[in-house]
C-alpha atoms as a PDB file:
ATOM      1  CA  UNK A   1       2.072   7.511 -15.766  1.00  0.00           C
ATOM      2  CA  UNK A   2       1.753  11.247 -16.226  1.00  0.00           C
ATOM      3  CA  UNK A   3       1.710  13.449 -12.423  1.00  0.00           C
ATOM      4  CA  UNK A   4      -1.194  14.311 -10.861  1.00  0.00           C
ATOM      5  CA  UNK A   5      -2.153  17.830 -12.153  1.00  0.00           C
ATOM      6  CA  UNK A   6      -0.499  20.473  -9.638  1.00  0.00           C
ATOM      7  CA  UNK A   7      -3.562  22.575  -9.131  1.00  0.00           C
ATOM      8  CA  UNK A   8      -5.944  19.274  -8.169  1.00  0.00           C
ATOM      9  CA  UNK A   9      -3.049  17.645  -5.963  1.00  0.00           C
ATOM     10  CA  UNK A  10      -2.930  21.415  -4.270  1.00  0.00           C
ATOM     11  CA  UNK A  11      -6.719  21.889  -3.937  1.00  0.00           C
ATOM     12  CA  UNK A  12      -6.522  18.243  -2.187  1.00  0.00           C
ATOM     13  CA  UNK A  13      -3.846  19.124   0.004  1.00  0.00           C
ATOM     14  CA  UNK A  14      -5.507  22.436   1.059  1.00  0.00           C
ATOM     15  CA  UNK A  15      -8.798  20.368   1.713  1.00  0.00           C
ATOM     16  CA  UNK A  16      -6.792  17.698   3.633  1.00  0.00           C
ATOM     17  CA  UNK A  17      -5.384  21.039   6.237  1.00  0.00           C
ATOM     18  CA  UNK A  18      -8.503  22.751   6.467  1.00  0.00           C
ATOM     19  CA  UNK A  19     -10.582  18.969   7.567  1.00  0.00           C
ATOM     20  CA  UNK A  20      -7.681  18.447  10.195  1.00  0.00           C
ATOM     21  CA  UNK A  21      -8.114  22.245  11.394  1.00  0.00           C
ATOM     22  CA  UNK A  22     -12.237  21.782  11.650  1.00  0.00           C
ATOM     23  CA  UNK A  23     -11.324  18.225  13.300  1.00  0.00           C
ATOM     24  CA  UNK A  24      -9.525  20.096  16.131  1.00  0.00           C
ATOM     25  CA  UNK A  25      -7.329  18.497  18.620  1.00  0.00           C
ATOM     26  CA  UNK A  26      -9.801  15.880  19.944  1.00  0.00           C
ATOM     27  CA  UNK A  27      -9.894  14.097  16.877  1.00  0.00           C
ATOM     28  CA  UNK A  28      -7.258  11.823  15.686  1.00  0.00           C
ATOM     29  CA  UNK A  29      -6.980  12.678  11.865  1.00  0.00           C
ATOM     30  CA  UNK A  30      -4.593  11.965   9.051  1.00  0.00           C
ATOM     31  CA  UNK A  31      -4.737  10.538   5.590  1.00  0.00           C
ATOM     32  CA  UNK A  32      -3.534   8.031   3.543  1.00  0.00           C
ATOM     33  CA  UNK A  33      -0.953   7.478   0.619  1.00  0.00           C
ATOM     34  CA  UNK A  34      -0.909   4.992  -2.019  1.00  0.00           C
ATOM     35  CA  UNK A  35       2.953   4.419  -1.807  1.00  0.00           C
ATOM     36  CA  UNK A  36       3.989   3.413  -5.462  1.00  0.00           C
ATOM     37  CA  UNK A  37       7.406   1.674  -3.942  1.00  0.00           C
ATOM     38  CA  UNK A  38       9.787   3.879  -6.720  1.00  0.00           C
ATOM     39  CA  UNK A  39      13.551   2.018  -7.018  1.00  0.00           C
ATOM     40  CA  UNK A  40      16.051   3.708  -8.889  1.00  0.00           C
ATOM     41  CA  UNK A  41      17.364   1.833 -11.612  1.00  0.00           C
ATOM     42  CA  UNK A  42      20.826   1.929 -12.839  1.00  0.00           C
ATOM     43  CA  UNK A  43      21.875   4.877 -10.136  1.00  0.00           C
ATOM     44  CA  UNK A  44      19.077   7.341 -11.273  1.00  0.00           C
ATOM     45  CA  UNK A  45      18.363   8.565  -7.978  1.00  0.00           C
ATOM     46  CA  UNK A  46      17.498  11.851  -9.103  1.00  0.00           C
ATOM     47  CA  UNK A  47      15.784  10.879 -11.549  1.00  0.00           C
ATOM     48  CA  UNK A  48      13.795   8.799  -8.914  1.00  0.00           C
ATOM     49  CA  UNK A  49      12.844  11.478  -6.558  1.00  0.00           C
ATOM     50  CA  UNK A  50      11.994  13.826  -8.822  1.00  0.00           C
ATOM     51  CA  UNK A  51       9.423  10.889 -10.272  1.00  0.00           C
ATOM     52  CA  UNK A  52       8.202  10.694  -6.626  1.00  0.00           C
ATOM     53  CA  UNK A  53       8.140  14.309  -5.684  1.00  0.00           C
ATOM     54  CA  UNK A  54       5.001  14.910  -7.426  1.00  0.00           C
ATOM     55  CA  UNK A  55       2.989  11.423  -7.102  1.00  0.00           C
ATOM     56  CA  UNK A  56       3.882  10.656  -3.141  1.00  0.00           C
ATOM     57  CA  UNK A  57       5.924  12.586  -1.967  1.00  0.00           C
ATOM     58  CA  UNK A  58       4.341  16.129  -1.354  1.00  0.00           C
ATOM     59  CA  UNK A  59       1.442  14.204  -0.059  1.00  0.00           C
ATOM     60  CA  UNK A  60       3.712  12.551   2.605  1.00  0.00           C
ATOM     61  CA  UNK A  61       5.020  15.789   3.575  1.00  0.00           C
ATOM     62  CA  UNK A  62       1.704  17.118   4.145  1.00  0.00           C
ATOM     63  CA  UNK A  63       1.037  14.602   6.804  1.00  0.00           C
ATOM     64  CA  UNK A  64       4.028  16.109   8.762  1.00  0.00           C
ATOM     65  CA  UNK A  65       1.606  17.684  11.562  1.00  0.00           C
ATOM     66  CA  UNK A  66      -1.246  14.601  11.722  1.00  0.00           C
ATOM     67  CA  UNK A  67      -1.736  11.921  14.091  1.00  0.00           C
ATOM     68  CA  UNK A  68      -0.951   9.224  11.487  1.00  0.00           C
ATOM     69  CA  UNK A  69      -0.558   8.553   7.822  1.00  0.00           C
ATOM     70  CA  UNK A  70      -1.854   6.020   5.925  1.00  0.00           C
ATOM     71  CA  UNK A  71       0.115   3.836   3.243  1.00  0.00           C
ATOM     72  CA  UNK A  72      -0.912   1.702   0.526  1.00  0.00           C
ATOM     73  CA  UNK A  73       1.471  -0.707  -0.913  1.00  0.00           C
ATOM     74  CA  UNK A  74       1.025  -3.601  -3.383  1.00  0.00           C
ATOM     75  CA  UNK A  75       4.056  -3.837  -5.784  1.00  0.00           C
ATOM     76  CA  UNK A  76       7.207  -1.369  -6.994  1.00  0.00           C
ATOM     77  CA  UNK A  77       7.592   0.882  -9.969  1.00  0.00           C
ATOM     78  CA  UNK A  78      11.336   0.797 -11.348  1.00  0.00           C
ATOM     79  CA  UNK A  79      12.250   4.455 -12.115  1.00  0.00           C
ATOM     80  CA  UNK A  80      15.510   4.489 -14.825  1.00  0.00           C
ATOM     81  CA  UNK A  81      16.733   7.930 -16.789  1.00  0.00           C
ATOM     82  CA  UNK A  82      13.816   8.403 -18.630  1.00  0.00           C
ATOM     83  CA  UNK A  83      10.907   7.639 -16.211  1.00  0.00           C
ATOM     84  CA  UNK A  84       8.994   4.792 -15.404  1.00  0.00           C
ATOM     85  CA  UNK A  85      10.464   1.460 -16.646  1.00  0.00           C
ATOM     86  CA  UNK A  86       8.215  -1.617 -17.535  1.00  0.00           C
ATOM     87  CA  UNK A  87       8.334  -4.999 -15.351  1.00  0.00           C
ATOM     88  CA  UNK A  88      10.890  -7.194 -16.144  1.00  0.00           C
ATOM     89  CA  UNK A  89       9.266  -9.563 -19.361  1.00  0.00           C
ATOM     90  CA  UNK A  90      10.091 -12.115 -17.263  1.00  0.00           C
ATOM     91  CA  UNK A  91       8.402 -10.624 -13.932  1.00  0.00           C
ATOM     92  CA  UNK A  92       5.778 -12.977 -11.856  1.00  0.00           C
ATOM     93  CA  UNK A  93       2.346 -10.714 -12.139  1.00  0.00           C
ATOM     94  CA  UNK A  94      -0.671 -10.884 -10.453  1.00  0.00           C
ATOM     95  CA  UNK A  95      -4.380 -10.510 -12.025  1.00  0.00           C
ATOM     96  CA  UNK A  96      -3.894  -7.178 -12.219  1.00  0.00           C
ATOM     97  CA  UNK A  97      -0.895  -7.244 -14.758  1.00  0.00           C
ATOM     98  CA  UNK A  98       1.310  -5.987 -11.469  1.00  0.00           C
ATOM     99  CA  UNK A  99       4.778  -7.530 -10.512  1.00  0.00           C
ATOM    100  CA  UNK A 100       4.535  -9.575  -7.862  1.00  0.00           C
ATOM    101  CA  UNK A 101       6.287  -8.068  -5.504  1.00  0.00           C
ATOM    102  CA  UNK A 102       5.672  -8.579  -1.378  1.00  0.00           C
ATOM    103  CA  UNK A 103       8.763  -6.594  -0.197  1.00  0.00           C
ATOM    104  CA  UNK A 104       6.933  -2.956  -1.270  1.00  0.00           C
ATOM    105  CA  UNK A 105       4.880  -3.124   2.049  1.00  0.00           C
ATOM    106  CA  UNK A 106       8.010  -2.860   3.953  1.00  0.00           C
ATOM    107  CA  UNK A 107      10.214  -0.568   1.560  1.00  0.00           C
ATOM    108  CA  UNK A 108       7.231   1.765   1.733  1.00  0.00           C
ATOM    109  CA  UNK A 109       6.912   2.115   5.810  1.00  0.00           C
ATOM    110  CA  UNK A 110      10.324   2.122   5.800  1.00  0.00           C
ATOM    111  CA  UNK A 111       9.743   4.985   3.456  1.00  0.00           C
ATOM    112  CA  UNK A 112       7.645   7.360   5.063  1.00  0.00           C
ATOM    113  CA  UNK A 113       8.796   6.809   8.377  1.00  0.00           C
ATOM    114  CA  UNK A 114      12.114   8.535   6.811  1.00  0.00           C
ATOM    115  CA  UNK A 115      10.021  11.144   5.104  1.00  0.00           C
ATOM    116  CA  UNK A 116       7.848  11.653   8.169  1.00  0.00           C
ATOM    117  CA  UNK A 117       9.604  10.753  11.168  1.00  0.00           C
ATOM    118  CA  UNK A 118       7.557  10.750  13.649  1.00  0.00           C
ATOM    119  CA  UNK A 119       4.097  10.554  12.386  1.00  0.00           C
ATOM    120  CA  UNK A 120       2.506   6.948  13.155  1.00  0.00           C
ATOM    121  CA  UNK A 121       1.726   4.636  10.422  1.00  0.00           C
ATOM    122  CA  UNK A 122      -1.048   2.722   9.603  1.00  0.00           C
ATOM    123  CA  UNK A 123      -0.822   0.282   6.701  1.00  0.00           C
ATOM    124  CA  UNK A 124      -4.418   0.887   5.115  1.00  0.00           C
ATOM    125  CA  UNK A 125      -3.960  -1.702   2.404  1.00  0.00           C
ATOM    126  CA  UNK A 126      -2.139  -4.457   1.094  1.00  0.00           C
ATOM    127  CA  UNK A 127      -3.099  -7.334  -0.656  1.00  0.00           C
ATOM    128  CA  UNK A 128      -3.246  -9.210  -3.657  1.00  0.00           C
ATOM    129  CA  UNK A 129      -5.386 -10.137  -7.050  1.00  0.00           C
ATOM    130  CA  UNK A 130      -4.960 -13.726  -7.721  1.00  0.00           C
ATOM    131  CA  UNK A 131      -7.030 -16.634  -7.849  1.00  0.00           C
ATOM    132  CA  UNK A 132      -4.705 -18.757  -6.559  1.00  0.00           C
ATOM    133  CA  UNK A 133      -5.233 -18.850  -2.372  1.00  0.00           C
ATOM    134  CA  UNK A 134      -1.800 -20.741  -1.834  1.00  0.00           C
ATOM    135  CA  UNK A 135      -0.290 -17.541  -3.328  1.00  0.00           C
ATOM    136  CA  UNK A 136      -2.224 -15.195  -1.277  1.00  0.00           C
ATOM    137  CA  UNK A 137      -0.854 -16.793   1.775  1.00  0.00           C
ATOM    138  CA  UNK A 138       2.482 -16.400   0.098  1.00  0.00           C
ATOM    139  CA  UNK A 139       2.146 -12.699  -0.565  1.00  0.00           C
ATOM    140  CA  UNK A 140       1.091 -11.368   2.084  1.00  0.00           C
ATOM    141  CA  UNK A 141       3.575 -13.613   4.190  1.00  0.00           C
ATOM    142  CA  UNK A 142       6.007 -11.634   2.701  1.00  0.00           C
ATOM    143  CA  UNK A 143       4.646  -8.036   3.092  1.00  0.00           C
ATOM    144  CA  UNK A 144       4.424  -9.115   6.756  1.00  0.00           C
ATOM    145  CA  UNK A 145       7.556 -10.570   7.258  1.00  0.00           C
ATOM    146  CA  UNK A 146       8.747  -7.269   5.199  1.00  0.00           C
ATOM    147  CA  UNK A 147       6.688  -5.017   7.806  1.00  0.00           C
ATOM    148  CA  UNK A 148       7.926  -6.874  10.752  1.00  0.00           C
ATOM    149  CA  UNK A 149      11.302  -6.108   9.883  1.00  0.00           C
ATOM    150  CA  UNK A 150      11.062  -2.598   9.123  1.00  0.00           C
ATOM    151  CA  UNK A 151       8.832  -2.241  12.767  1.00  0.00           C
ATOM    152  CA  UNK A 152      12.663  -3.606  13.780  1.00  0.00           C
ATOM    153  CA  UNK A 153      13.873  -1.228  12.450  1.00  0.00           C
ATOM    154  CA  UNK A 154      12.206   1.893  14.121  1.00  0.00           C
ATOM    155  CA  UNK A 155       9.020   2.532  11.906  1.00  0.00           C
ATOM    156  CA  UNK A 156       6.316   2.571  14.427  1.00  0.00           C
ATOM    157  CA  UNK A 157       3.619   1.047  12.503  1.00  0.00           C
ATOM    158  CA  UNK A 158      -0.059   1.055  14.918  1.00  0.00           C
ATOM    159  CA  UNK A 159      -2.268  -1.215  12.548  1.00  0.00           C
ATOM    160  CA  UNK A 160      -1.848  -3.022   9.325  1.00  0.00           C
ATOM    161  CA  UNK A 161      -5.685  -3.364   6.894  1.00  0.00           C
ATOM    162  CA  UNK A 162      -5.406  -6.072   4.835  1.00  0.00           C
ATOM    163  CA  UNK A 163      -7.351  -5.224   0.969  1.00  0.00           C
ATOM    164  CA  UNK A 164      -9.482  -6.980   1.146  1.00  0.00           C
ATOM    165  CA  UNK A 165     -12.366  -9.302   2.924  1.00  0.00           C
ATOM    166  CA  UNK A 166     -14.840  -9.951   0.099  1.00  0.00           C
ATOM    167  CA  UNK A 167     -14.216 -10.547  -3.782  1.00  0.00           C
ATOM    168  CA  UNK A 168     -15.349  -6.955  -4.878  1.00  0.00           C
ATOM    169  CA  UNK A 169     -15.853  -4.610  -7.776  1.00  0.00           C
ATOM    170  CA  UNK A 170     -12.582  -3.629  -8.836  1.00  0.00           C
ATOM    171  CA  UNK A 171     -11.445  -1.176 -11.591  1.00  0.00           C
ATOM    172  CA  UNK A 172     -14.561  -2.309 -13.453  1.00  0.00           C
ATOM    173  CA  UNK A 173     -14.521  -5.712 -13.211  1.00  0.00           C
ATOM    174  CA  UNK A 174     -15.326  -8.719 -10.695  1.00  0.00           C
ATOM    175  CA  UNK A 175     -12.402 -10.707 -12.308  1.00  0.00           C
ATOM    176  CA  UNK A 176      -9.472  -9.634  -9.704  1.00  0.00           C
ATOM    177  CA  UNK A 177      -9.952 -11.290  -7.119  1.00  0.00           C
ATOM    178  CA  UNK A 178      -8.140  -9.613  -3.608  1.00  0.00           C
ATOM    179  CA  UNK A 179     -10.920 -11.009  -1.122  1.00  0.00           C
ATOM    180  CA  UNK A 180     -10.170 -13.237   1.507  1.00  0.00           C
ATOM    181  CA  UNK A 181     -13.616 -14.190   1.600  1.00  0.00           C
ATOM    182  CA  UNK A 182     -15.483 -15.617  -1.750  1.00  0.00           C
ATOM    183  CA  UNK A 183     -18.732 -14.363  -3.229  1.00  0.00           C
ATOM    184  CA  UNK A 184     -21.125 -15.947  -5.181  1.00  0.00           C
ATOM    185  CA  UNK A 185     -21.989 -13.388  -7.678  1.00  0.00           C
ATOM    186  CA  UNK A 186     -25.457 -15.490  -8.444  1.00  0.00           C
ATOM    187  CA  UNK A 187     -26.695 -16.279  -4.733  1.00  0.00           C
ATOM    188  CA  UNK A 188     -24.148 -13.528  -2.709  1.00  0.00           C
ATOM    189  CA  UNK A 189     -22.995 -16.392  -0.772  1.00  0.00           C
ATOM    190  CA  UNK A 190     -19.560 -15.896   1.217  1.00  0.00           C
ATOM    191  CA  UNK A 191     -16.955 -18.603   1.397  1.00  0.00           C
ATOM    192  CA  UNK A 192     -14.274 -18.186   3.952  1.00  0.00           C
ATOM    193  CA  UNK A 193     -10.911 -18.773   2.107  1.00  0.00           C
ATOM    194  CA  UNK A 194      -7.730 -20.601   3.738  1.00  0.00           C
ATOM    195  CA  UNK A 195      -5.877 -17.354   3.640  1.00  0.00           C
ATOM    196  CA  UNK A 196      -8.851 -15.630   5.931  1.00  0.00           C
ATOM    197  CA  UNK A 197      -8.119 -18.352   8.228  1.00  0.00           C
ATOM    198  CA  UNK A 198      -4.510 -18.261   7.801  1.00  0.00           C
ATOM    199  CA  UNK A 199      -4.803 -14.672   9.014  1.00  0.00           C
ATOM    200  CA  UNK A 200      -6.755 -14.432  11.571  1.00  0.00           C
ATOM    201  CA  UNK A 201      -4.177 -17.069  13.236  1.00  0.00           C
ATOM    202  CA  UNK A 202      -1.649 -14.370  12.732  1.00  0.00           C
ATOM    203  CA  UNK A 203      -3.523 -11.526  13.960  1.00  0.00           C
ATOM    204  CA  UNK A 204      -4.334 -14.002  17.392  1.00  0.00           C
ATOM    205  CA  UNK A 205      -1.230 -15.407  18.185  1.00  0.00           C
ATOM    206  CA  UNK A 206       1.159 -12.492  16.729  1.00  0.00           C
ATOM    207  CA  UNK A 207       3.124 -14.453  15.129  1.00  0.00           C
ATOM    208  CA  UNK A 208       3.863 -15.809  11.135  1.00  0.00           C
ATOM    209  CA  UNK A 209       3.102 -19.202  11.161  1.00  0.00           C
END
């Protein structure tokens, strides 16, 4: 997972100050990260933020003056001495080849409200690719339940996105499936899943069922 090239992540960031300066002050603006979730492995903290320094966190920093940032947060990358370390052979993965791993929604608001303090948070996705509902409901249980507890905590979290309704076209292929809502690729017919309506009874009553 090489860094994003420091001239393109500076050109963003310089795009990102001059929108929020055009904006002015009667427009809420901010953006949003895709928080990778980095754990240091075997006590290589260093080795850890200097990982994240370049892929999240100078983007995090930059939202230091919005109205809100945005994170992203599906699974965890392990960081050890020499980078990046592979999922554990015998790590539970998702369509997508990722670790299944529902506590990186709260680690990650639990992260930037550190790195940001201040700045409200809006989680702008979180989901999962499987094709099994039952384990939908169980992920994203656990991202909540993870969120919940860092709101606890401090984090003041304004709105949580959930990726996503429909079945859609991701990274070139129909196959990973995130929707809460079937489609029919044939006839474009939806089918509400259990998980849609196991959500939408958390987002009523406010609490996880």
């Amino acid at each position: 997972m090489p860094p994003p090239d420091p001239a393109v992540a500076d050109a963003l960031t310089d795009a990102h100050r001059a929108a929020r300066a055009e904006l002015g002050t009667d427009v809420r603006s901010g953006w949003t990260v895709a928080n990778q979730n980095f754990e240091a492995a075997g006590g290589a903290e260093a080795e850890r933020d200097q990982w994240a320094w370049s892929r999240e966190d100078r983007f995090l920093d930059a939202a230091r003056d919005d109205d809100f940032v945005g994170v992203q947060a599906y699974t965890r990358v392990r960081i050890g001495a020499d980078g990046a370390l592979p999922e554990p052979a015998d790590a539970r993965r998702t369509q997508t080849g990722w670790e299944f791993y529902p506590a990186a929604l709260g680690n990650a608001v639990r992260y930037t409200a550190e790195r940001v303090p201040g700045v409200p948070i809006l989680v702008t996705e979180n989901g999962i690719a499987t094709a099994d509902d039952g384990e939908r409901v169980e992920y994203t249980r656990g991202a909540l339940e993870g969120l919940r507890a860092a709101m606890g905590d401090g984090a003041d979290v304004r709105g949580y996105l959930h990726w996503s309704l429909l079945d859609n076209y991701e990274w070139g292929t129909y196959a990973h499936t995130f929707g809460l809502v079937s489609v029919d690729r044939d006839t474009l017919a939806r089918t509400v899943k259990p998980s849609a309506r196991w959500l939408g009874e958390v987002a009523r009553t406010g609490t996880l069922p």
